[in-house]
Protein backbone atom coordinates (compact mmCIF):
# COMPACT_ATOMS: atom_id res chain seq x y z
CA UNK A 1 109.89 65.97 110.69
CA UNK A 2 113.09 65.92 108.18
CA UNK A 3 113.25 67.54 105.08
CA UNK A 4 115.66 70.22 103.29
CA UNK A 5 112.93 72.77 102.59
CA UNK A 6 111.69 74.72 105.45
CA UNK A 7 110.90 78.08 104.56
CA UNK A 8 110.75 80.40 107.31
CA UNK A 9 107.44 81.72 108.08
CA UNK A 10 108.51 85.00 107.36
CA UNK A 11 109.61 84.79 104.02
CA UNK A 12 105.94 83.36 102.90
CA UNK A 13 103.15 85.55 102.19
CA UNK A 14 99.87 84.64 103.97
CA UNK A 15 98.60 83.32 100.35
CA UNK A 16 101.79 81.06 100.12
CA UNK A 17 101.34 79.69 103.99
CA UNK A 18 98.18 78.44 103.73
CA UNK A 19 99.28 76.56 100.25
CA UNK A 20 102.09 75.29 101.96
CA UNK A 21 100.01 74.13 104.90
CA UNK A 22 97.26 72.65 102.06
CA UNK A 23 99.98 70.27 100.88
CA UNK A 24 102.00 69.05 103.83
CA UNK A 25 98.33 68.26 105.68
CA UNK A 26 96.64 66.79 102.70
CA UNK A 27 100.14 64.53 102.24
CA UNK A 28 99.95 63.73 106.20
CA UNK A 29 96.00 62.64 105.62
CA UNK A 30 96.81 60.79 102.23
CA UNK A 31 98.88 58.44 104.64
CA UNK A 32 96.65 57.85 107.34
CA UNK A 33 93.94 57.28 104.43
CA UNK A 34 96.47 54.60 102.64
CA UNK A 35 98.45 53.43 105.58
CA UNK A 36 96.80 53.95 108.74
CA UNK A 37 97.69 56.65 111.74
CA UNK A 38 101.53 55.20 112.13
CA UNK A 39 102.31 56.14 108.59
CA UNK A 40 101.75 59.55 109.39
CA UNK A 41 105.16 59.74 111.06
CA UNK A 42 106.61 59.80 107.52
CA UNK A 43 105.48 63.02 106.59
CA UNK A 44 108.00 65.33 105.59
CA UNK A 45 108.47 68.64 103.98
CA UNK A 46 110.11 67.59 100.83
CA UNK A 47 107.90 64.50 100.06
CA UNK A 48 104.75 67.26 99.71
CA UNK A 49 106.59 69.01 96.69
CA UNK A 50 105.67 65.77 94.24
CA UNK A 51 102.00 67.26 95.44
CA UNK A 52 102.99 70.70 94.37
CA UNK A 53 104.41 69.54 91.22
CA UNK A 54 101.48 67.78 90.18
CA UNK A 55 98.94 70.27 90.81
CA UNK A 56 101.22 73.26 89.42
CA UNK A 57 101.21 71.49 85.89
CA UNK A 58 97.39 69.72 86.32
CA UNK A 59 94.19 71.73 84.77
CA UNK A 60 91.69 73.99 87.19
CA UNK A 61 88.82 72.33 85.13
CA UNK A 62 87.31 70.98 88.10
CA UNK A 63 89.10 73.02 91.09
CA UNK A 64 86.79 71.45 93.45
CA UNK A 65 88.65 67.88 93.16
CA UNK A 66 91.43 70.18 94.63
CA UNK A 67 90.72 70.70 98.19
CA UNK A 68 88.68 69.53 100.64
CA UNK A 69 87.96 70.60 104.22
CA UNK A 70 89.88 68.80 106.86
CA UNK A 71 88.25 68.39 110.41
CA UNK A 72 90.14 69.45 113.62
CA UNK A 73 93.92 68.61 114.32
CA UNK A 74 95.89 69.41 117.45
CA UNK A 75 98.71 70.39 115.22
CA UNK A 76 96.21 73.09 113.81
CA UNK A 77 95.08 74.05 117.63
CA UNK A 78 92.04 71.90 116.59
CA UNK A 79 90.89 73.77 113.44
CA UNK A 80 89.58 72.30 110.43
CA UNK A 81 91.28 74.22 107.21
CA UNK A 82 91.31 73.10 103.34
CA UNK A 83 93.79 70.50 102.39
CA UNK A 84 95.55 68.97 99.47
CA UNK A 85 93.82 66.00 97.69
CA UNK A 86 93.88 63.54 94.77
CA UNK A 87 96.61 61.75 93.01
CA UNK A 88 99.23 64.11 93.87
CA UNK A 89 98.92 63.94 97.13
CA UNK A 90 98.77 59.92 97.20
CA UNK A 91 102.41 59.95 94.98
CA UNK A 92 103.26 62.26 97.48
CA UNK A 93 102.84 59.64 100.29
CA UNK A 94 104.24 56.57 98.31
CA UNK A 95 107.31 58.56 97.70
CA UNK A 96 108.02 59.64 101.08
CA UNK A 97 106.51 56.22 102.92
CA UNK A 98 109.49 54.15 100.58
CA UNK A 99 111.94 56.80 101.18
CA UNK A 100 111.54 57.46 105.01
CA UNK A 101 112.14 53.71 104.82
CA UNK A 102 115.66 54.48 103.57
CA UNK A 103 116.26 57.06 106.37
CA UNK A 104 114.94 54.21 108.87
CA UNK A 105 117.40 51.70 107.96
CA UNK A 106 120.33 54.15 107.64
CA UNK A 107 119.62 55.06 111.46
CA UNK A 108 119.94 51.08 112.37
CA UNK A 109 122.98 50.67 110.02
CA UNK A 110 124.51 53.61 112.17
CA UNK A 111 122.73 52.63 115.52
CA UNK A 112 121.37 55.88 116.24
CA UNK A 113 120.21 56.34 119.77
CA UNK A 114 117.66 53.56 120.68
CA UNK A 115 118.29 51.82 117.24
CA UNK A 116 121.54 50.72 118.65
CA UNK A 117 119.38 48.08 120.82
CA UNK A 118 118.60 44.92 118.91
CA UNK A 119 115.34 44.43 119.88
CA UNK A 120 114.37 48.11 118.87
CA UNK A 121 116.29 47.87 115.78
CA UNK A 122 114.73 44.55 114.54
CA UNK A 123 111.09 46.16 114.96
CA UNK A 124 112.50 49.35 112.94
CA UNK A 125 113.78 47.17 109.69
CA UNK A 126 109.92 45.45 109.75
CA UNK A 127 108.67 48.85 109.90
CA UNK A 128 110.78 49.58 106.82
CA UNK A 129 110.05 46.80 105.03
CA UNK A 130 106.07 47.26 105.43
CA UNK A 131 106.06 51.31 103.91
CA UNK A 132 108.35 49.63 101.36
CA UNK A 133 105.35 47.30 100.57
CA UNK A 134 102.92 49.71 101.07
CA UNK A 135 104.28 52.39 98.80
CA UNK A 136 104.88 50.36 96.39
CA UNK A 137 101.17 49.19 96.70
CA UNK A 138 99.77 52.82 96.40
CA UNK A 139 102.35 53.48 93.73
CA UNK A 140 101.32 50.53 91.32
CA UNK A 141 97.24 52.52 92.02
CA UNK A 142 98.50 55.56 90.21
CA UNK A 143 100.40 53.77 87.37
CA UNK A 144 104.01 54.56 89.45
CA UNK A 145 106.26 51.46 89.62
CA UNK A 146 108.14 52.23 92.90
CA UNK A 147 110.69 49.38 92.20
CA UNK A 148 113.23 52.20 91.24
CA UNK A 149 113.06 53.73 94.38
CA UNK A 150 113.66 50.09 95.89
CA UNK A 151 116.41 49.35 94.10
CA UNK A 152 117.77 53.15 94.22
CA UNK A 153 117.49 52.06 98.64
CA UNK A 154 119.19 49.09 97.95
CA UNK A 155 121.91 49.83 95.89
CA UNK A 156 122.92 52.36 98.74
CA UNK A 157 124.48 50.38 101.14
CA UNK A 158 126.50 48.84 98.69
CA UNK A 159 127.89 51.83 97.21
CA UNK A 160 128.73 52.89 100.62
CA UNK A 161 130.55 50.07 101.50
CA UNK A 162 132.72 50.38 98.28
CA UNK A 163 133.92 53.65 99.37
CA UNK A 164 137.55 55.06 100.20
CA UNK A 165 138.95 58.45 100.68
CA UNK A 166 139.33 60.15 96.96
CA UNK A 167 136.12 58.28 95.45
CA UNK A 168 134.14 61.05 93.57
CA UNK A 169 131.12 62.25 95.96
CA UNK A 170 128.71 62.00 93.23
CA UNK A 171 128.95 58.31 93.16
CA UNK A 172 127.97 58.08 96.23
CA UNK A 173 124.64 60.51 95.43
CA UNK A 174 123.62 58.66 92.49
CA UNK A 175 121.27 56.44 94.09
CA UNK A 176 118.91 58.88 95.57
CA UNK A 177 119.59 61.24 92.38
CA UNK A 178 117.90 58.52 90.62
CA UNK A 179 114.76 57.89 92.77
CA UNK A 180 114.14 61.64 93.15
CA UNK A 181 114.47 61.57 89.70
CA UNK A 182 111.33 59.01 88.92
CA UNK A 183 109.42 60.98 91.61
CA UNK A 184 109.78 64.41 89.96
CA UNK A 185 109.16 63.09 86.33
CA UNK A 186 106.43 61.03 86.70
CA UNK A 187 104.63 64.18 88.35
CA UNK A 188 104.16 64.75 85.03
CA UNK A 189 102.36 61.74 83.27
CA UNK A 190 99.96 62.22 86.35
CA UNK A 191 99.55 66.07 85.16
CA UNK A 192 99.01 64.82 81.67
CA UNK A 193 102.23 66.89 80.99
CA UNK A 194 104.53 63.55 79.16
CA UNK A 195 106.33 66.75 77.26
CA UNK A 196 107.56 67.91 81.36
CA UNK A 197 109.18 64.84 82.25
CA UNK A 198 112.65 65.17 81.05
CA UNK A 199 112.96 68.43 82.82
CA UNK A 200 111.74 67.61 85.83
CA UNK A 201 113.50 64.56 86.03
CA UNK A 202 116.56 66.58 85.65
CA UNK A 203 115.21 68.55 88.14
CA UNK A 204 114.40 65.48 90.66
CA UNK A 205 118.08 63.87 90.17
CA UNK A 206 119.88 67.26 91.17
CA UNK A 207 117.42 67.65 94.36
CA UNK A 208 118.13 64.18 95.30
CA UNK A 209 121.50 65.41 95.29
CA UNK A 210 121.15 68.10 97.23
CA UNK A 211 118.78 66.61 99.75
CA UNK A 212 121.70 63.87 100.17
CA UNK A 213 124.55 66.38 100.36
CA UNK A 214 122.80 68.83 102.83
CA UNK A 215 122.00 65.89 104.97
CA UNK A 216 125.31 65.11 105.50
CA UNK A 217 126.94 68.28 105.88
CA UNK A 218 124.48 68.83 108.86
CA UNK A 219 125.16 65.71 110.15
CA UNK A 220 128.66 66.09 109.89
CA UNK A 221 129.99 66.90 113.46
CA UNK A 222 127.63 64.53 115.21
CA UNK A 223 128.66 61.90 113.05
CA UNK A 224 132.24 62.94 113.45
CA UNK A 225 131.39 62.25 117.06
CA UNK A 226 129.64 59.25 117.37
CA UNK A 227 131.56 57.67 114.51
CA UNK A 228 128.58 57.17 112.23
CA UNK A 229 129.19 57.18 108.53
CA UNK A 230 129.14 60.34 106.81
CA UNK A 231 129.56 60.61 102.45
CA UNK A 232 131.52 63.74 102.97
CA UNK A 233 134.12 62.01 105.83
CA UNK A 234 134.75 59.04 104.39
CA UNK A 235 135.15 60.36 100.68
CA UNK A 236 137.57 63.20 101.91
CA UNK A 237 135.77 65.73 100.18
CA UNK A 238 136.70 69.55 101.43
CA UNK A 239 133.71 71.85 102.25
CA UNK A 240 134.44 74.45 99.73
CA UNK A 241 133.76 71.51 96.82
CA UNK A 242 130.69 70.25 98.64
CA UNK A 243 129.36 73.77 98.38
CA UNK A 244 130.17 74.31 95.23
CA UNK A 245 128.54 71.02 94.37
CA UNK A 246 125.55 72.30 95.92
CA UNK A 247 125.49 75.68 94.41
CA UNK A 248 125.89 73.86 90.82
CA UNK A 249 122.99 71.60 92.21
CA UNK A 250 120.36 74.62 93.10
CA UNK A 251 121.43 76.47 89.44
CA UNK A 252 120.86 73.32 87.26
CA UNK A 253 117.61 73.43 89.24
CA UNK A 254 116.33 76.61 88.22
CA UNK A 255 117.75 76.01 84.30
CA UNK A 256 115.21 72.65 84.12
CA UNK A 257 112.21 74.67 85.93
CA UNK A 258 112.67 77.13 82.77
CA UNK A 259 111.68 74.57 80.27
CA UNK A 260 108.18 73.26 82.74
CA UNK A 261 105.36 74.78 81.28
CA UNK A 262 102.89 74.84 84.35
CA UNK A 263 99.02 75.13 83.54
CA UNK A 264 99.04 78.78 84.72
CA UNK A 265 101.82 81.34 86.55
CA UNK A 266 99.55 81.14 89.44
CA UNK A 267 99.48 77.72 90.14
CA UNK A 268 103.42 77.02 89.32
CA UNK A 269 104.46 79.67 92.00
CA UNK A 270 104.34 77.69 95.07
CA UNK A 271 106.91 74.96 92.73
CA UNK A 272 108.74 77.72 91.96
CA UNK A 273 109.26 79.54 95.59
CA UNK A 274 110.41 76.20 97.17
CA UNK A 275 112.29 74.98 94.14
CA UNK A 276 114.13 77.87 92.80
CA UNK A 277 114.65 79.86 96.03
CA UNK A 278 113.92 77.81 99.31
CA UNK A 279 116.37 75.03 97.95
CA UNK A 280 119.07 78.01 97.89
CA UNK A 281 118.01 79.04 101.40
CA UNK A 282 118.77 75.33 102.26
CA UNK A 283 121.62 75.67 101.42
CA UNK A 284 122.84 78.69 103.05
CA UNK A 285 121.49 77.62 106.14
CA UNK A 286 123.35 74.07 106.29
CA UNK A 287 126.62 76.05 105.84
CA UNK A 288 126.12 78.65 108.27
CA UNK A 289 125.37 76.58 111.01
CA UNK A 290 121.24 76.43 110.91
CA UNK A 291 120.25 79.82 110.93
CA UNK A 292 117.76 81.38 108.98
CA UNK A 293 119.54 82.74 105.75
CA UNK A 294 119.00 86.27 106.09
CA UNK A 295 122.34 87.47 104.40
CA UNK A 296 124.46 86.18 107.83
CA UNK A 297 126.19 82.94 106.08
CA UNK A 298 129.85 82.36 106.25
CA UNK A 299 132.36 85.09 105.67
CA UNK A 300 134.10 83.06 103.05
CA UNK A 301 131.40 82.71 100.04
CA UNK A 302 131.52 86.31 99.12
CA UNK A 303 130.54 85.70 95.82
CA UNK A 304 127.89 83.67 94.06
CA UNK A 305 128.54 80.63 91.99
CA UNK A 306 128.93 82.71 88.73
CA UNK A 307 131.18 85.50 90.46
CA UNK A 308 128.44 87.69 91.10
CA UNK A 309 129.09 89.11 94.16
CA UNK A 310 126.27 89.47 96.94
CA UNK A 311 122.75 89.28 95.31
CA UNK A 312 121.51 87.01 97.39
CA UNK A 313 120.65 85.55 100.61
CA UNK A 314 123.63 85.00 102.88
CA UNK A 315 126.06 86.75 99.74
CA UNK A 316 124.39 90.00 100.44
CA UNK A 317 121.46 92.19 101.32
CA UNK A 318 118.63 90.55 103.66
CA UNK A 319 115.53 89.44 101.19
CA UNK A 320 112.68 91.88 100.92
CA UNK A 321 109.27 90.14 102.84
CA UNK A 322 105.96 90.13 101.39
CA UNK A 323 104.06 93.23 102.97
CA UNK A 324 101.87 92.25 106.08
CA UNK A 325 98.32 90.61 105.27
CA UNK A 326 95.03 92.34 105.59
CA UNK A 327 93.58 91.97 109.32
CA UNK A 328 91.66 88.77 109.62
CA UNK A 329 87.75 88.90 110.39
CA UNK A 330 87.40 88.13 113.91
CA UNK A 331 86.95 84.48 115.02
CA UNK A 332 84.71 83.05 117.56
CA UNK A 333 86.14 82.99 120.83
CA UNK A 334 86.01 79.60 122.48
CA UNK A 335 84.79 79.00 126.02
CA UNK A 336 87.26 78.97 129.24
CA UNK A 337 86.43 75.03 129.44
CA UNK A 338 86.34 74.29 125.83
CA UNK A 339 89.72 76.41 125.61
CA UNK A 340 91.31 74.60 128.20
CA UNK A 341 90.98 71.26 127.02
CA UNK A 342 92.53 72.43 123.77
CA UNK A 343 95.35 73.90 125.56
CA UNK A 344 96.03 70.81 127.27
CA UNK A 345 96.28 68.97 124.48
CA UNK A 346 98.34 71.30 122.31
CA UNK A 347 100.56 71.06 125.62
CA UNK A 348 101.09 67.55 125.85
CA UNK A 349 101.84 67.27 121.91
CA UNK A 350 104.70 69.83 121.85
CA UNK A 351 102.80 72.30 120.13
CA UNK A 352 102.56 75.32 122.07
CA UNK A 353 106.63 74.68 122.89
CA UNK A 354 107.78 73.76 119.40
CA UNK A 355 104.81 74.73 117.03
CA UNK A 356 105.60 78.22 115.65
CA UNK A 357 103.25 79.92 115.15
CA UNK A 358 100.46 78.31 116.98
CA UNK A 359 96.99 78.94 117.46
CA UNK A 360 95.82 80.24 120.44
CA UNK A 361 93.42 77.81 121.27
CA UNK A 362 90.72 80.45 122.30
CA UNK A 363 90.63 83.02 120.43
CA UNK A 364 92.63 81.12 117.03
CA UNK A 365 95.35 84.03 116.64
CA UNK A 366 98.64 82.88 115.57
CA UNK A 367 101.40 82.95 118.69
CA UNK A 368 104.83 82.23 118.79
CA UNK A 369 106.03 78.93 120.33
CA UNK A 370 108.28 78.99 123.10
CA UNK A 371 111.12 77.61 121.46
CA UNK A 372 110.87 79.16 118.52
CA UNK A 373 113.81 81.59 118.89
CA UNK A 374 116.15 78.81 119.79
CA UNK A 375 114.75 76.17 116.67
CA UNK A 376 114.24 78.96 113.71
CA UNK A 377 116.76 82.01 114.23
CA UNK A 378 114.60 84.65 111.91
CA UNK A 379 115.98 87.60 113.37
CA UNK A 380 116.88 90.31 111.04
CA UNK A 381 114.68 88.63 108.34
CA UNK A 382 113.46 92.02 107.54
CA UNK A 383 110.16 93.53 106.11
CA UNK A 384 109.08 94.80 102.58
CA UNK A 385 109.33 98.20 103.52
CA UNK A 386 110.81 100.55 100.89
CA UNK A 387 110.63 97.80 98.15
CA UNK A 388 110.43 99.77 95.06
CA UNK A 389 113.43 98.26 93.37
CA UNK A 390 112.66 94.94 92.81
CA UNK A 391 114.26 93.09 89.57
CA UNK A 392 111.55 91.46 86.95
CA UNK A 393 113.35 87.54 87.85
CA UNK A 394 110.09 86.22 89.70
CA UNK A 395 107.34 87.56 86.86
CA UNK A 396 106.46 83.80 86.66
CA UNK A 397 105.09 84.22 89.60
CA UNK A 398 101.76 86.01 88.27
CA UNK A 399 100.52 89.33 88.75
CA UNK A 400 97.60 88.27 91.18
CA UNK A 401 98.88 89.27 94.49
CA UNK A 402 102.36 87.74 94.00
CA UNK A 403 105.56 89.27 92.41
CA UNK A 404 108.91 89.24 93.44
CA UNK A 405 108.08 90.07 97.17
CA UNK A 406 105.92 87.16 97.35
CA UNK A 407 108.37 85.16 98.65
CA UNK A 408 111.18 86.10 96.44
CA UNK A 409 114.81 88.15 97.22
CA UNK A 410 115.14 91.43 95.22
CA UNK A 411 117.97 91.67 93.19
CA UNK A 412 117.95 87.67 92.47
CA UNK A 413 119.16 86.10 89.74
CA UNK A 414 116.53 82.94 89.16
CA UNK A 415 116.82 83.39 85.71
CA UNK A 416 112.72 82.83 85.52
């Protein structure tokens, strides 16, 4: 699954997981409802923020239209559990069906592993071209003319080809600055919220911008390697002015959440902990190698982008976590057969390796994959324990269980 925002599991509150979990299902079920099982490969973790977006700034009128109780999945150890639903969800899944389409044919044009085979990597573009068609189908449902993000794909390759060492790196990030940009805005006319769009188009065209910059700064060394094309490589752009592009990127964020007036604090928290904090966690962790960014990040940034020195994330003290949730009521235990079969099949799809946390499958208590350690470094992440000095920044967040632990580093600067 690809995406810039992964929060850690330890920097969410159990409130914040399980709305987390509501979106990224309910956009995985959204394209099996539109598109059928395959499409279901193109979820991702950034696509489900256009269905946080739209139900931060929509009315609670009728919060029933909200959720709706999913049956068993293996990737939930084979537990039903509420999910995301509605028109947000559905531009969630036309977004990220045209957009994984992108990523698919930037893999053939660089012949990434099997793509590199003709055969393989004529079946790949007709894959592309049919979640072009389709999300530009579900798109033109909900009023959302998807020929942007089309032409925004497009245009790419292009652009690409045009450039030389010295062209401005921006030019190069314009593209998907502009389809992230429709995505995010027209969140808005779906909200009934026309007054939000400007904002959070602003807001869109500088995550495209990270999401494109990030992905290439990971990608660097491999593609230094295999000899794939990489923005930052071929443009000749020095890591210190990527980052600082970045960090520019993640402030101009937070100034255009200010001026989003979401239907309640409550419901534009879960926007606001991936958009005004995870996307700065993204950042730290590309630059410091993939680790979780728990204050560890590279020796040279010891300032923030405004010269204040260490109040956040890898520029200073580890965040403060949300305090540990109240004990669970206890679940029905499963049978030794019954259990068994689940295991199995968590087994065989990678969950009980790579899923973290999982469920046990008999008694349903969360455990921690196997290879968790080596795919989510969270050591030193910390706890909330002595967290009585915790700045006002995250008072958007509500009063109702959340503040500035929920989530949130103490002694930010969000600006909120």
């Amino acid at each position: 699954m690809f995406g810039i925002i992964r929060p850690c599991r330890h920097r969410l509150s159990e409130g914040m997981r399980t709305e987390w979990m509501a979106h990224l299902c309910g956009l995985c079920l959204a394209l099996k409802g539109d598109h059928g099982q395959f499409a279901r490969i193109a979820t991702n973790y950034d696509g489900l923020v256009i269905s946080v977006l739209v139900e931060a700034q929509s009315s609670r009128e009728e919060a029933g239209d909200w959720r709706r109780t999913a049956g068993p999945c293996p990737l939930r150890g084979m537990r039903s559990a509420p999910v995301a639903q509605g028109e947000g969800a559905r531009l969630a899944a036309s977004v990220s069906l045209v957009l994984a389409s992108a990523k698919m044919r930037d893999h053939v044009a660089d012949g990434d592993g099997v793509l590199a085979r003709r055969p393989v990597a004529a079946v790949a573009r007709r894959v592309a071209a049919t979640w072009d068609r389709a999300g530009a189908r579900t798109g033109s449902e909900l009023g959302f003319d998807t020929a942007v993000l089309v032409d925004a794909v497009e245009r790419q390759a292009g652009i690409e080809a045009l450039v030389r060492t010295g062209t401005p790196l921006l030019e190069v990030t314009e593209p998907t600055e502009t389809a992230t940009a429709a995505a995010f805005g027209y969140t808005a006319v779906l909200a009934g919220k026309p007054g939000n769009r400007p904002p959070l188009e602003e807001a869109g065209r500088l995550f495209g911008r990270l999401a494109h910059l990030l992905d290439a700064v990971e990608d660097l060394v491999e593609d230094a390697r295999t000899g794939a094309w990489n923005p930052v490589a071929a443009t000749g752009t020095d890591l210190a002015e990527v980052r600082r592009l970045c960090d520019d990127a993640v402030h101009g964020v937070r100034l255009a959440l200010r001026e989003v007036e979401f239907a309640s604090k409550a419901q534009g928290r879960l926007a606001h902990l991936l958009l005004a904090h995870e996307l700065e966690r993204s950042v730290e962790r590309a630059f410091a190698g993939g680790s979780c960014a728990t204050g560890h990040g590279q020796a040279g940034h010891g300032q923030g982008e405004h010269g204040q020195a260490g109040h956040r994330g890898a520029f200073g003290a580890p965040p403060h976590m949300p305090p540990p949730a109240p004990p669970e009521p206890p679940r029905r235990r499963r049978g030794l057969i019954a259990g068994c079969l689940v295991w199995t099949g968590m087994f065989c799809t990678g969950q009980v390796c790579c899923k973290d946390p999982y469920q046990d499958p008999w008694n349903g208590q969360p455990r921690e994959g196997w290879c968790a350690k080596c795919c989510d470094n969270c050591d030193g992440c910390g706890s909330c324990d002595g967290c009585d000095n915790c700045c006002n920044c995250c008072q958007c967040c509500g009063d109702d269980g959340g503040g500035c632990c929920d989530g949130c580093d103490c002694g930010c600067d969000c600006g909120c």
